[in-house]
Protein backbone atom coordinates (compact mmCIF):
# COMPACT_ATOMS: atom_id res chain seq x y z
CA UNK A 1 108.63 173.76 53.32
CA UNK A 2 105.64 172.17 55.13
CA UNK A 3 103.28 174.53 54.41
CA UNK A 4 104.03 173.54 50.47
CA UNK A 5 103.35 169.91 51.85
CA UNK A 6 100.17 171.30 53.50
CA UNK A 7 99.14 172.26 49.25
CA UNK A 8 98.42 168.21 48.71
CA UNK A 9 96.79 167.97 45.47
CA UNK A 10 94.42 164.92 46.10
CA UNK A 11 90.83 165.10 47.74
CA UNK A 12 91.29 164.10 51.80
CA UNK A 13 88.29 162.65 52.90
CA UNK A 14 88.15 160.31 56.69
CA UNK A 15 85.61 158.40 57.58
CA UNK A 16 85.15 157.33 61.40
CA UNK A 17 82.99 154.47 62.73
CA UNK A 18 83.08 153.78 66.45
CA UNK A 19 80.03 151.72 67.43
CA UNK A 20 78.14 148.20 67.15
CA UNK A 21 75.96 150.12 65.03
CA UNK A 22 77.84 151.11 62.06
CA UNK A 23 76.81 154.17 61.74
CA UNK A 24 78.97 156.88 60.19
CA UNK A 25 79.53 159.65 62.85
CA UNK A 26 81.85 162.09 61.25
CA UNK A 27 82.66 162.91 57.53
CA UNK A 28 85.51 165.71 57.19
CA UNK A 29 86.03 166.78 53.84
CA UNK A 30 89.19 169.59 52.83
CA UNK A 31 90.92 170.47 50.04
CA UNK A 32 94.25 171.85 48.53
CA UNK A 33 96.31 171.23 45.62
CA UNK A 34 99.98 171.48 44.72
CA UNK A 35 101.40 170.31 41.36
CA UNK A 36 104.04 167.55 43.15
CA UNK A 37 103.73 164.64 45.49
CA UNK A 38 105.34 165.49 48.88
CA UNK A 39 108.48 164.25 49.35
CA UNK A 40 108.70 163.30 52.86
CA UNK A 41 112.72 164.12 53.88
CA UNK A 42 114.71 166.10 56.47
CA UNK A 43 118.10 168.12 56.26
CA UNK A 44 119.90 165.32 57.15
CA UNK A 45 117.30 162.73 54.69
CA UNK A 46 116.80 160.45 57.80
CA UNK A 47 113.22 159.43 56.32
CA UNK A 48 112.81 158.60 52.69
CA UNK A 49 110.28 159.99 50.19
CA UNK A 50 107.21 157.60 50.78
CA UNK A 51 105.09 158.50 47.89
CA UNK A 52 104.16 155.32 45.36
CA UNK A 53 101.68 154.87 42.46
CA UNK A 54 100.88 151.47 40.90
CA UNK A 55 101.76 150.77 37.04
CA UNK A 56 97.60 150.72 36.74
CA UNK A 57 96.89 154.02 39.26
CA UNK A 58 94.43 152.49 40.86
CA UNK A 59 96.01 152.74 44.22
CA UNK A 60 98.58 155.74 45.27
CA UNK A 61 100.58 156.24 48.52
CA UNK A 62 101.22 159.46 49.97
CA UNK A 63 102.73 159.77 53.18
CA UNK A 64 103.25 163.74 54.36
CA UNK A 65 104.35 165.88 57.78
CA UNK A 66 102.08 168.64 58.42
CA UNK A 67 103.03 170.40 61.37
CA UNK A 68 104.00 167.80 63.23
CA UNK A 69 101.56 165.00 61.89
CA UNK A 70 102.57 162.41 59.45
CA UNK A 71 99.67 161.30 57.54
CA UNK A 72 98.96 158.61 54.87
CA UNK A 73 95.99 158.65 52.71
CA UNK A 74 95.44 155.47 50.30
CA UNK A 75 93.79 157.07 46.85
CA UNK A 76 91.41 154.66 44.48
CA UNK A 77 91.22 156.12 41.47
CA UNK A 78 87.68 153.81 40.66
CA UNK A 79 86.56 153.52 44.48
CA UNK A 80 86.87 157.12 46.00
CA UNK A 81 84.84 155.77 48.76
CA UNK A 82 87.66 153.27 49.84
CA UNK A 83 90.01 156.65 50.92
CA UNK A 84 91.23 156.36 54.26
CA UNK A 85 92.83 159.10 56.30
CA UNK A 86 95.37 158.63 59.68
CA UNK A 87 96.63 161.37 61.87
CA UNK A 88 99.80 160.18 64.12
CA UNK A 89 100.71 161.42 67.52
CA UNK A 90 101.80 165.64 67.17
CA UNK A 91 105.01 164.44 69.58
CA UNK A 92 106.28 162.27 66.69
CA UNK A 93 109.38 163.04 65.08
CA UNK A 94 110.54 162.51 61.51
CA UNK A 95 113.28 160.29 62.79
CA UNK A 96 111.13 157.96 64.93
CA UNK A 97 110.87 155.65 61.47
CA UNK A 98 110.60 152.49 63.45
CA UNK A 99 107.37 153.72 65.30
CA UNK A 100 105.87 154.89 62.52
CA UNK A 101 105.99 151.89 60.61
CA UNK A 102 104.75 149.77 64.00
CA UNK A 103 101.86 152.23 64.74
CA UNK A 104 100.93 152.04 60.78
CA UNK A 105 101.22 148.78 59.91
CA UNK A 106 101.45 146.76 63.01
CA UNK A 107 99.45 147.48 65.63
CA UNK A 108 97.93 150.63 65.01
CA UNK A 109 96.11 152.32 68.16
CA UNK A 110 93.72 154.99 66.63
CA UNK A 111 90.30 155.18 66.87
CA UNK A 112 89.96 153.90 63.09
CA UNK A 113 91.26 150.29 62.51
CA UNK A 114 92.01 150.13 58.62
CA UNK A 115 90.13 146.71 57.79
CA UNK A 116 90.28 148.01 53.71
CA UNK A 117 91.37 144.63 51.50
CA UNK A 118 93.15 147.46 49.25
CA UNK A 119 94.94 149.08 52.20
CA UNK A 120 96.39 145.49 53.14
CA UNK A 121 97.76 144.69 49.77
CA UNK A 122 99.13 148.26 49.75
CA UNK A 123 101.38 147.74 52.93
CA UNK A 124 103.90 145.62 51.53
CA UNK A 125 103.92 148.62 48.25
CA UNK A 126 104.77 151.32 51.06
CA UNK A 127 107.70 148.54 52.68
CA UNK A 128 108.98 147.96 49.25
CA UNK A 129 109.23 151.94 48.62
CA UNK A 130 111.37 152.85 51.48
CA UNK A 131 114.80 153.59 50.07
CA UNK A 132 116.27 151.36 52.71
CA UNK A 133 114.02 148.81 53.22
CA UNK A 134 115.31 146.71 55.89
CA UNK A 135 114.56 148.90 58.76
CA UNK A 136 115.52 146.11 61.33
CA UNK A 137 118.58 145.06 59.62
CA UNK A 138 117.66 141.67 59.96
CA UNK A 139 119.19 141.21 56.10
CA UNK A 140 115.47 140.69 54.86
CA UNK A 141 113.91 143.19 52.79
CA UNK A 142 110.72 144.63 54.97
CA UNK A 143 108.05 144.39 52.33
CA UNK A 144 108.57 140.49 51.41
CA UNK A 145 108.79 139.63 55.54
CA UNK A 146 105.34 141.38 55.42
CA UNK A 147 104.44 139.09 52.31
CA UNK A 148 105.51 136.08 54.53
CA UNK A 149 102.52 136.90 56.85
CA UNK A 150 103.81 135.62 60.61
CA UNK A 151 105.10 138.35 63.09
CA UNK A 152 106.70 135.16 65.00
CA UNK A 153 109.14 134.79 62.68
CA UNK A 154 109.08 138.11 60.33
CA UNK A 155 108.71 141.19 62.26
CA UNK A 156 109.73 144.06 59.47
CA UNK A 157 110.77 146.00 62.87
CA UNK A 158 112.16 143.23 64.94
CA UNK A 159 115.54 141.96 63.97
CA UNK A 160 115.39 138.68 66.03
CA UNK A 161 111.77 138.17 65.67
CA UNK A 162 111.63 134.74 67.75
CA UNK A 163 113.85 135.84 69.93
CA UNK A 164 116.01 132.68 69.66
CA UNK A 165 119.32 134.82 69.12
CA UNK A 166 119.94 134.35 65.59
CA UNK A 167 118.97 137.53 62.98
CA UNK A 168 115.53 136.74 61.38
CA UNK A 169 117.90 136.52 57.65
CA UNK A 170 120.38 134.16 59.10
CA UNK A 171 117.13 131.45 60.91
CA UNK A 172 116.45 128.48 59.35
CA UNK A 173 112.42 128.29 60.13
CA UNK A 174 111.94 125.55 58.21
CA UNK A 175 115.30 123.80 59.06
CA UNK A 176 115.51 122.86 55.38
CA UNK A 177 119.19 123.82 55.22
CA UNK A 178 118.46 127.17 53.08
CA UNK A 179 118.56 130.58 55.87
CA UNK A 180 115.65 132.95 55.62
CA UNK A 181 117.98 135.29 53.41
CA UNK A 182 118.79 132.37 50.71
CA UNK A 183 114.75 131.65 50.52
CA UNK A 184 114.25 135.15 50.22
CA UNK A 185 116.66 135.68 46.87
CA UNK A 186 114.88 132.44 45.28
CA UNK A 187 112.21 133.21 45.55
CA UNK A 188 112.66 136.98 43.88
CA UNK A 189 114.69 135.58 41.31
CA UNK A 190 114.14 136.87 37.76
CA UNK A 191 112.32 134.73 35.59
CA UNK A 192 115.42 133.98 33.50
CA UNK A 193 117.22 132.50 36.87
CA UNK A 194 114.16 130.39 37.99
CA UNK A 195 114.10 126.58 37.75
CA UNK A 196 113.40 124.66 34.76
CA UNK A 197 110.74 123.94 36.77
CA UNK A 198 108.74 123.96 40.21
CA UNK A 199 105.35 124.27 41.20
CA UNK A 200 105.80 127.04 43.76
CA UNK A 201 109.32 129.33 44.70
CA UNK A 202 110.83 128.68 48.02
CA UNK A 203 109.18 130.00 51.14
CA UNK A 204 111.28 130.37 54.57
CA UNK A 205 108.21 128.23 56.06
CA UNK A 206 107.98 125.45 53.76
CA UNK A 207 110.91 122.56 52.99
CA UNK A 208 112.97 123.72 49.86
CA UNK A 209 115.76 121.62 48.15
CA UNK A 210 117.80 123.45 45.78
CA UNK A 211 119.42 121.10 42.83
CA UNK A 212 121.94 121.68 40.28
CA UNK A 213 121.40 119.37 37.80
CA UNK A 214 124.02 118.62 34.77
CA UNK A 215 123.19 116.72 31.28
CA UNK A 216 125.86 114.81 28.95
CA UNK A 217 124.14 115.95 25.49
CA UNK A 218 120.98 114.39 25.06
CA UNK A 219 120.00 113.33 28.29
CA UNK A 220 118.09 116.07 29.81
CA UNK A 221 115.28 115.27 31.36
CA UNK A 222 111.56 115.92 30.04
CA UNK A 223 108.85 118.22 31.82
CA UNK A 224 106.86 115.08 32.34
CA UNK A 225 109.86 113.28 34.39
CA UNK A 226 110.22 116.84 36.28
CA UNK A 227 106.56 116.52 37.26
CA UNK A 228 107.06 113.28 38.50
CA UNK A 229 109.64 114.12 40.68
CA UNK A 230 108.22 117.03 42.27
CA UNK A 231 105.20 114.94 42.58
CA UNK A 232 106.78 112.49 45.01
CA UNK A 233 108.25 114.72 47.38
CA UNK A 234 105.49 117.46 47.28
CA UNK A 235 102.08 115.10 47.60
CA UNK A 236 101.99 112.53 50.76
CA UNK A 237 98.73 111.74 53.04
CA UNK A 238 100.65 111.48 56.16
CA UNK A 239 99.42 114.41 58.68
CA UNK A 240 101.46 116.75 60.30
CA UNK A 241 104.23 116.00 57.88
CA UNK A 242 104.86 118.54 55.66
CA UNK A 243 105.87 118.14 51.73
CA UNK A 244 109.90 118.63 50.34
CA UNK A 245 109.81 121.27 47.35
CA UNK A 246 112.01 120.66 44.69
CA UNK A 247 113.76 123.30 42.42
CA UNK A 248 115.78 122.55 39.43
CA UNK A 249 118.50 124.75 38.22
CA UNK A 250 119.93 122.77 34.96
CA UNK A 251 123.63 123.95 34.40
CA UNK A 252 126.09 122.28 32.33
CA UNK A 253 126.04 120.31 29.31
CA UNK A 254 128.54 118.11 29.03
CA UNK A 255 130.20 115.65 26.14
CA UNK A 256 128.98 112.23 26.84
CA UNK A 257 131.22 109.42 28.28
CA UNK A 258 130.45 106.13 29.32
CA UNK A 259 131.43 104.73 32.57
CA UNK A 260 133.55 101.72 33.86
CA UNK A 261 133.87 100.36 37.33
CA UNK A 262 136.25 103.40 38.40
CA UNK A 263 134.47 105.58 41.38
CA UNK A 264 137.64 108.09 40.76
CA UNK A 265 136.21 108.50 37.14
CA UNK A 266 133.12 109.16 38.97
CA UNK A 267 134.23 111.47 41.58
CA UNK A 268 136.65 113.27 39.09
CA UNK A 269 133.62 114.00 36.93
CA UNK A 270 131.40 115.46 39.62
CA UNK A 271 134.79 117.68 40.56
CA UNK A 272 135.12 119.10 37.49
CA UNK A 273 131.50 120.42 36.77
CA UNK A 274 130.83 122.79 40.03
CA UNK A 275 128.17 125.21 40.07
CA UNK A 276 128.90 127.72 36.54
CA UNK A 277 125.93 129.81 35.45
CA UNK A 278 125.01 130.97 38.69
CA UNK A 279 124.73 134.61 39.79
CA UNK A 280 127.28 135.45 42.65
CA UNK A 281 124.65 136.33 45.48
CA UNK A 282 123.00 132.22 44.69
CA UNK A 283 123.61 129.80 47.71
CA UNK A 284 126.12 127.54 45.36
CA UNK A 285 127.03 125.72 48.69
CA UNK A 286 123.22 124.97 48.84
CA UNK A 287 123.12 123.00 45.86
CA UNK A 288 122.63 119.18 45.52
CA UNK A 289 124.40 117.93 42.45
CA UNK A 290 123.20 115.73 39.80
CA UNK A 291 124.22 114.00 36.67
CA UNK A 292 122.19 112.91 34.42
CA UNK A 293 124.82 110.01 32.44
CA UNK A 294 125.25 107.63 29.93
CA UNK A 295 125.47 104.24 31.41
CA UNK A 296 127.92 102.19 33.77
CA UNK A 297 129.66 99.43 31.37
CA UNK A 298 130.65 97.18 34.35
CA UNK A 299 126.94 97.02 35.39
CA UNK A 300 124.30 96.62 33.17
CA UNK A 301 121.26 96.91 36.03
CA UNK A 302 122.83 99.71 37.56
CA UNK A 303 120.25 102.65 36.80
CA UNK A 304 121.35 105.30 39.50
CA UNK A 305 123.91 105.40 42.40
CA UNK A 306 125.07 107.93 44.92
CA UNK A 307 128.68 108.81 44.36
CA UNK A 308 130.34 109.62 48.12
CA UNK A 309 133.93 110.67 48.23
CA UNK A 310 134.86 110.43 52.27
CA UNK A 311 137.66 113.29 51.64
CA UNK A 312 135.56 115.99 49.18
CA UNK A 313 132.09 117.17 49.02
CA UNK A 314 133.02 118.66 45.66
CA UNK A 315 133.28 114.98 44.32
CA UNK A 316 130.24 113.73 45.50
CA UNK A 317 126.41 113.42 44.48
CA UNK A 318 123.88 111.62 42.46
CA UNK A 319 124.04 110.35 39.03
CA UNK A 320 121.47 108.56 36.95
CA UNK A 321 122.42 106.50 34.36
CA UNK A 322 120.14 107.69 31.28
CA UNK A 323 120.91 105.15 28.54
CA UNK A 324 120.28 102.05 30.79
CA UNK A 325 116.84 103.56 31.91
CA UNK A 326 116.22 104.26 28.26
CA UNK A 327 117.27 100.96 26.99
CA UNK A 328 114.47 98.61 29.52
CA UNK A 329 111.81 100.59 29.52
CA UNK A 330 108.79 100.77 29.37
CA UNK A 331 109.00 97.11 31.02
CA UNK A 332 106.77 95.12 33.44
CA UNK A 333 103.41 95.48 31.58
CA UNK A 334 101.22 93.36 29.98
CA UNK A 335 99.09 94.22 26.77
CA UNK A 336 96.58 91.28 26.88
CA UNK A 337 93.11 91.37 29.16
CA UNK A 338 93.11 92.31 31.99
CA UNK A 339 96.04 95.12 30.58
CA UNK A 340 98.67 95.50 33.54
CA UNK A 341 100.31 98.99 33.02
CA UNK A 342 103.35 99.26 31.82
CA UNK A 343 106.35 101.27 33.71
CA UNK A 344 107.24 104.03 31.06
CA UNK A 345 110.47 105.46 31.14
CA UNK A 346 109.49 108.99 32.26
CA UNK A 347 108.42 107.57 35.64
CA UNK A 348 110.93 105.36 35.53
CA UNK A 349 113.87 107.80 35.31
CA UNK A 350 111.73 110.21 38.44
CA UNK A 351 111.40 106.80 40.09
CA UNK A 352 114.95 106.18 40.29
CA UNK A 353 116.02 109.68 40.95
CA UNK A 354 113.73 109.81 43.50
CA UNK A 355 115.27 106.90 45.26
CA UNK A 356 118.29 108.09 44.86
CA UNK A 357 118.09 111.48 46.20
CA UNK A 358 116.41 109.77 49.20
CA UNK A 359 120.20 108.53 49.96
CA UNK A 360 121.71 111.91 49.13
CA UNK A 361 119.06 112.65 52.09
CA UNK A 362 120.76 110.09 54.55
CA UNK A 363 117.79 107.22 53.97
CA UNK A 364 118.99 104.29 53.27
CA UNK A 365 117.06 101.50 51.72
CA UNK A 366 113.98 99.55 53.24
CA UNK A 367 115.21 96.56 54.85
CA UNK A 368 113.66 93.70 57.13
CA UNK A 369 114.14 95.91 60.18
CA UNK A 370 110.37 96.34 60.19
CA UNK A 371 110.20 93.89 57.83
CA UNK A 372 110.15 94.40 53.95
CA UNK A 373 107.88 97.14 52.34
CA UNK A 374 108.21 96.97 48.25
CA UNK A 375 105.91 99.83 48.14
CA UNK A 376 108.52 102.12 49.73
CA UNK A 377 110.94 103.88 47.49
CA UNK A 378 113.53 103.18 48.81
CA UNK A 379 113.01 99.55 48.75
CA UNK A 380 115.47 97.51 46.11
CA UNK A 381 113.76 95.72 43.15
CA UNK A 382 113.71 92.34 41.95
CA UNK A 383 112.25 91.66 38.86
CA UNK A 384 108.62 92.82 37.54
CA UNK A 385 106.69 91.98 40.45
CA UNK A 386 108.21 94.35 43.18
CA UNK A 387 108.63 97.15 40.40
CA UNK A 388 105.36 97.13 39.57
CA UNK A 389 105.06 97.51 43.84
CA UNK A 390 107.14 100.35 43.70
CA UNK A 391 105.93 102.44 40.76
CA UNK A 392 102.52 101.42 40.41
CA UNK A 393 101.40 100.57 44.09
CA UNK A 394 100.56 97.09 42.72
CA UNK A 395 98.49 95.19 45.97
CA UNK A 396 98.48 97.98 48.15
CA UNK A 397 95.42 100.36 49.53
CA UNK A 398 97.53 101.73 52.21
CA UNK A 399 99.26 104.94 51.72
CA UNK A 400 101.39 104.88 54.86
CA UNK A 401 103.29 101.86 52.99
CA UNK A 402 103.75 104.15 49.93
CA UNK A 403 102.69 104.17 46.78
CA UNK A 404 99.09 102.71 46.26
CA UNK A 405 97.46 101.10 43.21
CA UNK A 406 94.62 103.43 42.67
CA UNK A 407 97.17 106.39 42.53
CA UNK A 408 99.95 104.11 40.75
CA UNK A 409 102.95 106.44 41.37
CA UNK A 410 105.92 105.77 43.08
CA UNK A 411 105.98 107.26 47.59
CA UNK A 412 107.65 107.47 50.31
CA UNK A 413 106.42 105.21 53.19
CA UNK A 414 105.64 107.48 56.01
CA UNK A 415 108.61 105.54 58.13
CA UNK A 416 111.34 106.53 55.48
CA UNK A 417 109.56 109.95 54.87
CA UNK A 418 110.02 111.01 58.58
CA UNK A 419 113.08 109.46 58.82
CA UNK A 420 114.62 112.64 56.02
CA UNK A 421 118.17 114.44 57.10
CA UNK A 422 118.35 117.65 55.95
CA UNK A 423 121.33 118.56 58.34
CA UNK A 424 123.00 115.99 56.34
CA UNK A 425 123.26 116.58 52.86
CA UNK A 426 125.19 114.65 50.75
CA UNK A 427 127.44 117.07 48.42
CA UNK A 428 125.98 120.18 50.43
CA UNK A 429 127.29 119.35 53.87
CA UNK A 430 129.14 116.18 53.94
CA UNK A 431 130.86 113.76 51.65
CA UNK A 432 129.61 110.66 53.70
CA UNK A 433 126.37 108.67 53.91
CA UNK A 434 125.71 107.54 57.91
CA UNK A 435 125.87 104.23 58.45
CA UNK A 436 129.15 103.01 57.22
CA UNK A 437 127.08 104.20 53.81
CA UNK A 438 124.65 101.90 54.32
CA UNK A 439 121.90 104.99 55.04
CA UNK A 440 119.32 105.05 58.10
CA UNK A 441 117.95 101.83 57.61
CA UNK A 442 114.55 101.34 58.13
């Protein structure tokens, strides 16, 4: 058996530099050929065949046993000079998988350190080809913790890589809410279960909100109010503060109805539209939901609210009211010189849902308590003056305060920014806002 393994039919070639120099000391050249890759299993077929070649065959994996050795030569079909050659210890077994994968990819200790940019992107192709790829059992799949790029956190051979007693799948790095597992299926989705939209997928090291988003017929929101929204949690000044990414998974559409002053209606509506087109293995319990709505009849400035139900998560979560928005705007401008801009409806609708989800995030609104900031978000309009504040930054150069005038988009102030819950999540993990629902005032 291994001396048909020995009958490789590639070109071996190893190169060795040792010294300040550079200069090449030894080049080895041998040859044999065999008709087959070498398929790299026991009796028992403890270690998986570890032989891979990219769509394109410009670079090829094989990994072999000859007598006793196990070595892995990277092939470049355009750049033969880029082949690199590894011997491990004679004493290694077949079964010692774990060590193998440490000493290869890890922290090798041979005389030649691999420093080849092809050989690096190759690593996570030789994770990703092992039959079963979680070698830790850590519920993450070897070759994407190797894409993540921090041996702190995602060891491929280390099951609790921070050693803070929690499995590397079930940590929550980030402490975003999502575990390392649930970031790890979104952001391998298929392209038919992405988001409507999102600038980049969820990462286990970066703040991801997942939201399920329902439409009554005609009110779906356009790319440009999508833009805005991930806009304003995404892009912020403030240092050492990192950005919320948002990811929007539009579900139902459902047959319009307009609202009256009844928060059962409200509650009842939110109950009967869970989470439907949804694959089993997505984090439904994850998911903020929205409604995007008609209008409340009993309140004609009411353009958003959250909807809390004390007793049921299933009956709570954010709903913007679509026709109002639709019906003011675009308000607040002014056509004649000097032009004031004019709040548009697609940054009016973000605006407001922006705000809103800030209270679905335990922030409640901006308040005298430091004393009143209208270029906050979540500070409460009245009238044209302290909209145009809000949206368009109108009077302000500071960006801690929120949104600025030479930007003119609608921020976070740094105090209600840092002030986010994500332990808290209304219609995730509780049906209450803090506060006696009044919100973390600020």
């Amino acid at each position: 058996m291994f001396d048909v393994m020995l009958m490789t039919h590639f070109l071996k070639k190893w190169l060795i530099f040792l010294d300040v120099p550079y200069i090449f000391l030894y080049f080895i050249l041998f040859t044999a050929c065999v008709d087959q890759p070498a398929n790299l299993t026991d009796a028992n077929d403890q270690f998986p065949d570890l032989y891979t070649e990219d769509n394109d065959g410009v670079i090829d994996l094989y990994l072999t046993k000859d007598q006793g050795h196990f070595d892995l030569t990277m092939i470049d079909n355009e750049i033969m000079s880029e082949d690199q050659h590894i011997n491990f210890p004679s004493d290694l077994q077949i079964s010692d998988q774990d060590q193998i994968i440490n000493d290869l990819f890890i922290d090798p200790e041979f005389d030649m350190q691999i420093q080849s940019p092809r050989f690096q992107i190759a690593r996570a192709e030789y994770l990703s080809a092992i039959t079963q790829s979680d070698l830790d059992q850590d519920g993450l799949d070897d070759g994407w913790e190797r894409i993540i790029d921090d041996l702190n956190h995602f060891d491929p051979l280390q099951r609790d890589s921070d050693a803070d007693g929690v499995i590397d799948g079930l940590d929550d790095d980030d402490g975003d809410g999502l575990n390392n597992q649930q970031e790890s299926y979104l952001s391998t989705l298929a392209l038919d279960l992405r988001p409507v939209i999102e600038n980049t997928p969820p990462h286990p090291l970066a703040k991801d909100l997942i939201l399920e988003v329902d439409m009554m017929m005609g009110k779906n929101l356009s790319t440009i109010a999508y833009d805005f929204l991930l806009d304003i949690y995404q892009s912020h000044p403030f240092d050492q503060i990192d950005g919320v990414r948002l990811h929007f998974y539009e579900d139902e559409i459902l047959i319009p109805v307009l609202f009256t002053g009844s928060f059962e209606q409200r509650n009842q509506i939110l109950r009967d539209h869970p989470p439907l087109q949804f694959p089993v293995e997505f984090p439904i319990n994850q998911l903020i939901h929205v409604l995007i709505g008609t209008k409340r009849l009993d309140d004609d400035g009411r353009a958003g609210e959250v909807v809390s139900d004390a007793n049921d998560i299933e009956g709570s979560g954010l709903m913007i009211y679509y026709d109002l928005l639709n019906e003011i705007h675009p308000r607040c401008g002014i056509d004649t010189p000097p032009p004031v801009p004019f709040i548009l409806f697609d940054e009016a609708i973000a605006g407001t849902f922006g705000h809103e989800l800030g209270h679905i995030l335990q922030l409640g609104h901006d308040t005298d308590i430091n004393g009143i900031n209208p270029w906050n978000l979540m500070s409460v309009t009245q009238g044209c003056a302290s909209s145009r504040q809000r949206f368009h930054g109108e009077g302000n150069l500071d960006p801690r305060l929120g949104s600025i005038e030479t930007e003119g988009k609608s921020r976070f102030s740094q105090v209600a920014f840092e002030l986010i819950r994500f332990d808290l999540i209304l219609s995730v993990n509780t049906a209450v806002i803090m506060n006696q629902g009044l919100g973390i005032e600020h």
